[in-house]
N, C-alpha and C. Protein backbone atom coordinates (compact mmCIF):
# COMPACT_ATOMS: atom_id res chain seq x y z
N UNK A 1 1.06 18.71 -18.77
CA UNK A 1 -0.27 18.11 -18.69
C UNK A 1 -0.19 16.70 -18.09
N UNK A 2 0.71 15.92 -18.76
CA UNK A 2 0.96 14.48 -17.90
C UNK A 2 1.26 14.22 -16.52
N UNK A 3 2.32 15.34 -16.34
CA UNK A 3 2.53 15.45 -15.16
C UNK A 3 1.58 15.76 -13.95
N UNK A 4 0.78 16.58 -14.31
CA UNK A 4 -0.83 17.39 -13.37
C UNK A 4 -1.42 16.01 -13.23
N UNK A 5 -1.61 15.37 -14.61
CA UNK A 5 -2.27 13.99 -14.03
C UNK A 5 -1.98 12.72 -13.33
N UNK A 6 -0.46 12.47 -13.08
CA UNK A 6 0.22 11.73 -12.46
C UNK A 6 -0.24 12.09 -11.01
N UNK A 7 0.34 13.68 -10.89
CA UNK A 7 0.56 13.82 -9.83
C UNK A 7 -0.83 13.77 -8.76
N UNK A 8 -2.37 14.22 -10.21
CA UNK A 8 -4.06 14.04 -9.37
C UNK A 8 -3.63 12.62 -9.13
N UNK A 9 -3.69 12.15 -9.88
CA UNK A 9 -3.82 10.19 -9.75
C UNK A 9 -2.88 9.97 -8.30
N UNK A 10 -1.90 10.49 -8.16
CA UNK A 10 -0.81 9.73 -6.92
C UNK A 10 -1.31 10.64 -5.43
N UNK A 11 -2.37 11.76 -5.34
CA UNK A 11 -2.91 12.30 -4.49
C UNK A 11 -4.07 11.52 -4.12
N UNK A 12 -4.58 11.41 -5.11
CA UNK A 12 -6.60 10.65 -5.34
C UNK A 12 -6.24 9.20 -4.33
N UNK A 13 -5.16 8.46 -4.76
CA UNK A 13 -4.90 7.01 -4.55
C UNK A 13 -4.27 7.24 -2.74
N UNK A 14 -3.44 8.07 -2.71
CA UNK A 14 -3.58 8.37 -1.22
C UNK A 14 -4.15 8.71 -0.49
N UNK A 15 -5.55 9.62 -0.73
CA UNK A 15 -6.19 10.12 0.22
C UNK A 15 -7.25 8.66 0.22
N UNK A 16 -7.28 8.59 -1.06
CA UNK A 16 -8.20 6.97 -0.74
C UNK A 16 -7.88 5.90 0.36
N UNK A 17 -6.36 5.73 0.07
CA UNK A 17 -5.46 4.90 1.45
C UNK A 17 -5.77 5.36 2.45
N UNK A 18 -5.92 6.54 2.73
CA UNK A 18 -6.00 7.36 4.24
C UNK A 18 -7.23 7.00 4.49
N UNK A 19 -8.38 7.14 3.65
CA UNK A 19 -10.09 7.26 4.09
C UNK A 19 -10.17 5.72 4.32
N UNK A 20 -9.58 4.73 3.24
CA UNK A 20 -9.18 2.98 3.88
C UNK A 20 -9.05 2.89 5.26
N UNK A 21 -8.16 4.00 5.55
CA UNK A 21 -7.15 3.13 6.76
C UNK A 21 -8.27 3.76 8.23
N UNK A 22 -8.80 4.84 7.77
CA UNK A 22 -9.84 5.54 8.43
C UNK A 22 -11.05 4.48 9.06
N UNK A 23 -11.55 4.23 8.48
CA UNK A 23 -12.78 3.60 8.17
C UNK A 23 -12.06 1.67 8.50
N UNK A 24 -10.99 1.20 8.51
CA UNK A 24 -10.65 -0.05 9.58
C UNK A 24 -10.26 0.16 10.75
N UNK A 25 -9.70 1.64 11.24
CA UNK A 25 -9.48 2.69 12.31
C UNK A 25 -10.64 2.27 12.82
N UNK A 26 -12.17 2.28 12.36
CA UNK A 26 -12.94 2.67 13.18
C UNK A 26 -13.97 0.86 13.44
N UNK A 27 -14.20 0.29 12.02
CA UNK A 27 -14.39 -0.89 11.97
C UNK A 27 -14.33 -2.55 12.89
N UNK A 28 -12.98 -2.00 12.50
CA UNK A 28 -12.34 -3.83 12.99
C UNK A 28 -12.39 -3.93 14.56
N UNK A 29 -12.53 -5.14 14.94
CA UNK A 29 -13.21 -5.38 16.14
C UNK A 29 -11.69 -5.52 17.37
N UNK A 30 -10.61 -5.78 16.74
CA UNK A 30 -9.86 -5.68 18.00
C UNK A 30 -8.51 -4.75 17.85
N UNK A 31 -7.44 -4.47 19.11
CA UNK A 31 -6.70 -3.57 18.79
C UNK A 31 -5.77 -3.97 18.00
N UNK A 32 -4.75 -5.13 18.00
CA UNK A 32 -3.99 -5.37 17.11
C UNK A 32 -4.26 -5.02 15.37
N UNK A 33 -5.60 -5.41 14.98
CA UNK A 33 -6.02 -5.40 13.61
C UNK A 33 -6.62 -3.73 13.51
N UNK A 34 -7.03 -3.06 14.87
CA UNK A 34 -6.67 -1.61 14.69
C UNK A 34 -5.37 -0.94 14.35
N UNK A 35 -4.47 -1.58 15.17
CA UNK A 35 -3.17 -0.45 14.95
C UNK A 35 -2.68 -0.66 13.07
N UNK A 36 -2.80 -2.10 12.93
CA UNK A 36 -2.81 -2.48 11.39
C UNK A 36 -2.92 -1.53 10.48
N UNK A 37 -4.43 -1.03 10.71
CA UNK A 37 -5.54 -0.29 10.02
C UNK A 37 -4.62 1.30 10.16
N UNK A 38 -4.49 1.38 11.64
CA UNK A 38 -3.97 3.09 11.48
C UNK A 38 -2.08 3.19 10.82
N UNK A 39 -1.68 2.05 10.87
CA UNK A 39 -0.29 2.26 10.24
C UNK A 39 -0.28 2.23 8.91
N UNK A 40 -0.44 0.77 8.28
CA UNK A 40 -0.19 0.76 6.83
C UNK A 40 -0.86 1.47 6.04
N UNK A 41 -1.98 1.60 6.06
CA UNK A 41 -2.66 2.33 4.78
C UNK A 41 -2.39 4.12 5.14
N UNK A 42 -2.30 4.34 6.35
CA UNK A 42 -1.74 5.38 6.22
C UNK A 42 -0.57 6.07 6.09
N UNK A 43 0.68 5.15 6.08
CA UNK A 43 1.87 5.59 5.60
C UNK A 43 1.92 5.36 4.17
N UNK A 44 0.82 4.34 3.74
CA UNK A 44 0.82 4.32 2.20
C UNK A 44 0.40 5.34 1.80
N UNK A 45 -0.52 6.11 2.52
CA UNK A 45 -1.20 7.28 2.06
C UNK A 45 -0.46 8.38 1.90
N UNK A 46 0.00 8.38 2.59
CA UNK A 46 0.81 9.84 2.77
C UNK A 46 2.11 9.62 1.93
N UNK A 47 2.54 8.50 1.59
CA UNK A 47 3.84 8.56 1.26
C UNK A 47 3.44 9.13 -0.40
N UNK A 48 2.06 8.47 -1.13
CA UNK A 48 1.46 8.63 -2.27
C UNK A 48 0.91 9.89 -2.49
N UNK A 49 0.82 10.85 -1.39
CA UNK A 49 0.51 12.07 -1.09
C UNK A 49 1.28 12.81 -1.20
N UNK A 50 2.60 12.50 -0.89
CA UNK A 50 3.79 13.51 -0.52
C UNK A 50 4.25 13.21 -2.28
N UNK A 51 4.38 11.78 -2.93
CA UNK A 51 4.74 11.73 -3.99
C UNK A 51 4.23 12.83 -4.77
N UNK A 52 3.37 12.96 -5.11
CA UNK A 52 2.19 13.11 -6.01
C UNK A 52 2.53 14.99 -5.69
N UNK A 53 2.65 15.17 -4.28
CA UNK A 53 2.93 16.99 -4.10
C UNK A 53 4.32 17.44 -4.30
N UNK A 54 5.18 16.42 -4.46
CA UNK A 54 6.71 16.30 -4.87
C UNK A 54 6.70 16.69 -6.28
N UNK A 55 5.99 15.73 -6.87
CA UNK A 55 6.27 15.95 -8.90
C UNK A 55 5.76 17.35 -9.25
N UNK A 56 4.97 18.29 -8.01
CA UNK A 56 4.40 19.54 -8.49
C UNK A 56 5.60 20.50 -8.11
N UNK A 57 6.57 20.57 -7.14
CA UNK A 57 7.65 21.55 -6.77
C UNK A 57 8.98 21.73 -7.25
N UNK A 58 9.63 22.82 -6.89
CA UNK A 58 11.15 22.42 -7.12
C UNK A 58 11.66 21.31 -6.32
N UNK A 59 12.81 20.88 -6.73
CA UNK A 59 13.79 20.01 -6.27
C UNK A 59 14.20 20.05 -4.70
N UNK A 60 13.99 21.62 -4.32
CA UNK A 60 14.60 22.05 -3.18
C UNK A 60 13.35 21.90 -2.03
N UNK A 61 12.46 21.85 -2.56
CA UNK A 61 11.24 21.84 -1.55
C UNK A 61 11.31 20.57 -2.14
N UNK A 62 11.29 19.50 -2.74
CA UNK A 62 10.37 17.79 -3.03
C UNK A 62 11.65 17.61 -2.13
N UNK A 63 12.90 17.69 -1.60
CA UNK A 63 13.99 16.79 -0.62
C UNK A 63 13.41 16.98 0.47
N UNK A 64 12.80 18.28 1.08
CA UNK A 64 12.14 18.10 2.22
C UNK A 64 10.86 17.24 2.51
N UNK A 65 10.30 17.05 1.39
CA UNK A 65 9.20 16.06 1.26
C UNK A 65 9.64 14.70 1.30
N UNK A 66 10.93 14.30 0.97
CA UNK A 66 11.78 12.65 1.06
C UNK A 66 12.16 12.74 2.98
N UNK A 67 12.40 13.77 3.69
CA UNK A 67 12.70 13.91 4.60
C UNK A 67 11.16 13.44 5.62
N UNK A 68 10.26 14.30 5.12
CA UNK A 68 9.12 13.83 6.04
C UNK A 68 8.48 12.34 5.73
N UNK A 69 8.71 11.49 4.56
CA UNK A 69 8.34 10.33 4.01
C UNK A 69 9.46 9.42 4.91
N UNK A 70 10.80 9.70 4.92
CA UNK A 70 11.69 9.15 5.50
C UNK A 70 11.23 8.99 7.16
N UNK A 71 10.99 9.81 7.79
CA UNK A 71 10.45 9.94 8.88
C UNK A 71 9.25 8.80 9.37
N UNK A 72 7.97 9.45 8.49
CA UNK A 72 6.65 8.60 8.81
C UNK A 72 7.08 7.02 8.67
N UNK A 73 8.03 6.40 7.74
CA UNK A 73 8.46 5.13 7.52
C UNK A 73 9.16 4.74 8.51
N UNK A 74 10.10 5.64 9.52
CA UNK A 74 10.73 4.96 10.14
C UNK A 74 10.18 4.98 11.39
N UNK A 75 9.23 6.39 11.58
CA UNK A 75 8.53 6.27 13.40
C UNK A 75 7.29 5.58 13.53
N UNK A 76 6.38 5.10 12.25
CA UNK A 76 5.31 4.50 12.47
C UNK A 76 5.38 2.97 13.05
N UNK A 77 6.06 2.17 12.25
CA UNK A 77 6.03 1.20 13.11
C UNK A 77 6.31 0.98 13.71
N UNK A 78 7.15 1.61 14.32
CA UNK A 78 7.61 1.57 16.24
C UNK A 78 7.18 2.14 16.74
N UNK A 79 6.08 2.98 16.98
CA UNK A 79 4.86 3.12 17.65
C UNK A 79 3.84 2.32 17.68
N UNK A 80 3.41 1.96 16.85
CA UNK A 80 2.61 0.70 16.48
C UNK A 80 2.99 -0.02 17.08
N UNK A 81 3.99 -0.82 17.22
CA UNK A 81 4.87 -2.38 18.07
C UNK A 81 4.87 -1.95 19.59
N UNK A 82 5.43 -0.54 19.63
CA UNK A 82 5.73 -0.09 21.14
C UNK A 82 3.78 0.03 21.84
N UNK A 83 3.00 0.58 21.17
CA UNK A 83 1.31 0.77 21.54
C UNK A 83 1.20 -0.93 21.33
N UNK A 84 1.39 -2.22 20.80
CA UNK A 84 1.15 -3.58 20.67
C UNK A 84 1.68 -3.94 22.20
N UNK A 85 2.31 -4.08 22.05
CA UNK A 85 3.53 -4.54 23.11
C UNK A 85 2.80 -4.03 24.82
N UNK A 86 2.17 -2.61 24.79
CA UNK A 86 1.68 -2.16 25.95
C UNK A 86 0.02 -2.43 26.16
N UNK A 87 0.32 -2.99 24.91
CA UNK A 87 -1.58 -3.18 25.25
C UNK A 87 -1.54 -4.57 25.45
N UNK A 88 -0.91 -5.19 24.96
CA UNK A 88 -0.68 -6.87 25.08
C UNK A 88 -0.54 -6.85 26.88
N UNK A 89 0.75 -6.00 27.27
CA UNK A 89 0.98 -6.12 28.48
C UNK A 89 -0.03 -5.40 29.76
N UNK A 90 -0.73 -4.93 29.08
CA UNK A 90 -2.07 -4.20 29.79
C UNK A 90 -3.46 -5.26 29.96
N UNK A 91 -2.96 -6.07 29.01
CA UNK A 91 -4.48 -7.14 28.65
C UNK A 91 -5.28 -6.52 28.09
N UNK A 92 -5.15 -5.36 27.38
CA UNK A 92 -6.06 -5.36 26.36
C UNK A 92 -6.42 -6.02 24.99
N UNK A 93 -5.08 -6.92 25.29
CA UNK A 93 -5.50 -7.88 23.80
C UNK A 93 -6.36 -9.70 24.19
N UNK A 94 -7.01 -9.73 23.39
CA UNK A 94 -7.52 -10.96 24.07
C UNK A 94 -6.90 -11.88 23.82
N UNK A 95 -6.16 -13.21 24.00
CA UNK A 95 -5.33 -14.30 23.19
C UNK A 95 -6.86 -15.17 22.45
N UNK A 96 -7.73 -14.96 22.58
CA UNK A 96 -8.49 -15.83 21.61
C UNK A 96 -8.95 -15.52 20.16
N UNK A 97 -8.20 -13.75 20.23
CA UNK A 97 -8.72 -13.43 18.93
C UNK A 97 -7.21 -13.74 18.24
N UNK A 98 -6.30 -14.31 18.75
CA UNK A 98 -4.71 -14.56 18.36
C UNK A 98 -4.63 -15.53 17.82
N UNK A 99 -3.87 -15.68 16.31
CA UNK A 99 -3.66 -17.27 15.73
C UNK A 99 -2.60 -17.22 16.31
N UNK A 100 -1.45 -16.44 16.14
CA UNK A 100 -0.18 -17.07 17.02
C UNK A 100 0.12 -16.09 18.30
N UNK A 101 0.80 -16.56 19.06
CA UNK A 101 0.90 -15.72 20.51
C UNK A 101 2.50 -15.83 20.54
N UNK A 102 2.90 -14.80 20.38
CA UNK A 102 4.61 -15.00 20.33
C UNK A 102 4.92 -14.54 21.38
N UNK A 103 4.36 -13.81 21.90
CA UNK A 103 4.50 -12.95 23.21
C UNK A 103 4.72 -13.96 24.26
N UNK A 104 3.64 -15.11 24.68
CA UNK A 104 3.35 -15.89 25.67
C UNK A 104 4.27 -16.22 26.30
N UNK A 105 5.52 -17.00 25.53
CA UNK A 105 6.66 -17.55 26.92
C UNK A 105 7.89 -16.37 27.19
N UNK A 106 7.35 -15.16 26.09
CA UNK A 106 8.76 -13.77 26.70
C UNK A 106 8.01 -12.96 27.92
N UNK A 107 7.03 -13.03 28.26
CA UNK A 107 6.71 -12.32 29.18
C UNK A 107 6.94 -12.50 30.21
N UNK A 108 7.59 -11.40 31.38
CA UNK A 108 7.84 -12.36 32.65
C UNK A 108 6.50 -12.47 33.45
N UNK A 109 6.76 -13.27 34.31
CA UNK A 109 5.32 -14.05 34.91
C UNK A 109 4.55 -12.88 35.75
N UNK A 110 5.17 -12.15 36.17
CA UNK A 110 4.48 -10.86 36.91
C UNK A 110 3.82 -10.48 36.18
N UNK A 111 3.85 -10.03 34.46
CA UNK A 111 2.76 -9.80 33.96
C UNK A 111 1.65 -10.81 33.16
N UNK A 112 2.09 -11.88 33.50
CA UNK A 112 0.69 -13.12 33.10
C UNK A 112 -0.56 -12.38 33.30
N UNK A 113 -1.19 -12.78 32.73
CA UNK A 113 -3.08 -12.37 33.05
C UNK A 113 -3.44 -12.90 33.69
């Protein structure tokens, strides 16, 4: 019985993260504070998702569930940085919505704006 409710509670709290990360997905006004929105709350989500469908299986199926958690943790934010990095270099980011610009003196001058 404790367990059923751990595991509603650690589903409920992720899909909530996901519908969060959804809804600043669609919100926030520029891309950097987009990609934000589509990474963190959704690897929080899912990782609280996968928890939560882990405490319901055997042992042998919840390792494949550490396998896909292992995954989303390690390919999300380097997509995120690698999609930053190309949109920066595309000019789709504006520098006025930027408190800091770290980018500015690594870029070579061919791609200045």
């Amino acid at each position: 019985m404790i367990l059923d409710v751990v595991s509603a509670v650690l589903m409920l709290v992720g899909a909530v993260s996901c519908v969060l990360g959804a809804i600043g997905l669609v919100r926030l006004p520029d891309l950097p504070s987009r990609l934000q929105a589509a990474t963190k709350p959704q690897t929080l989500g899912l990782l609280l998702i996968l928890a939560g469908t882990a405490l319901r299986l055997e042992m042998e199926s919840a390792v494949t569930l550490v396998l896909v958690a292992l995954f989303q943790v390690i390919t999300a934010p380097v997509i995120s940085q690698l999609l930053g990095r190309t949109a920066y270099r595309g000019g789709s980011v504006h520098p006025e919505h930027l408190v800091v610009d770290e980018l500015a003196g690594r870029m070579p001058e061919e791609m200045d704006r």
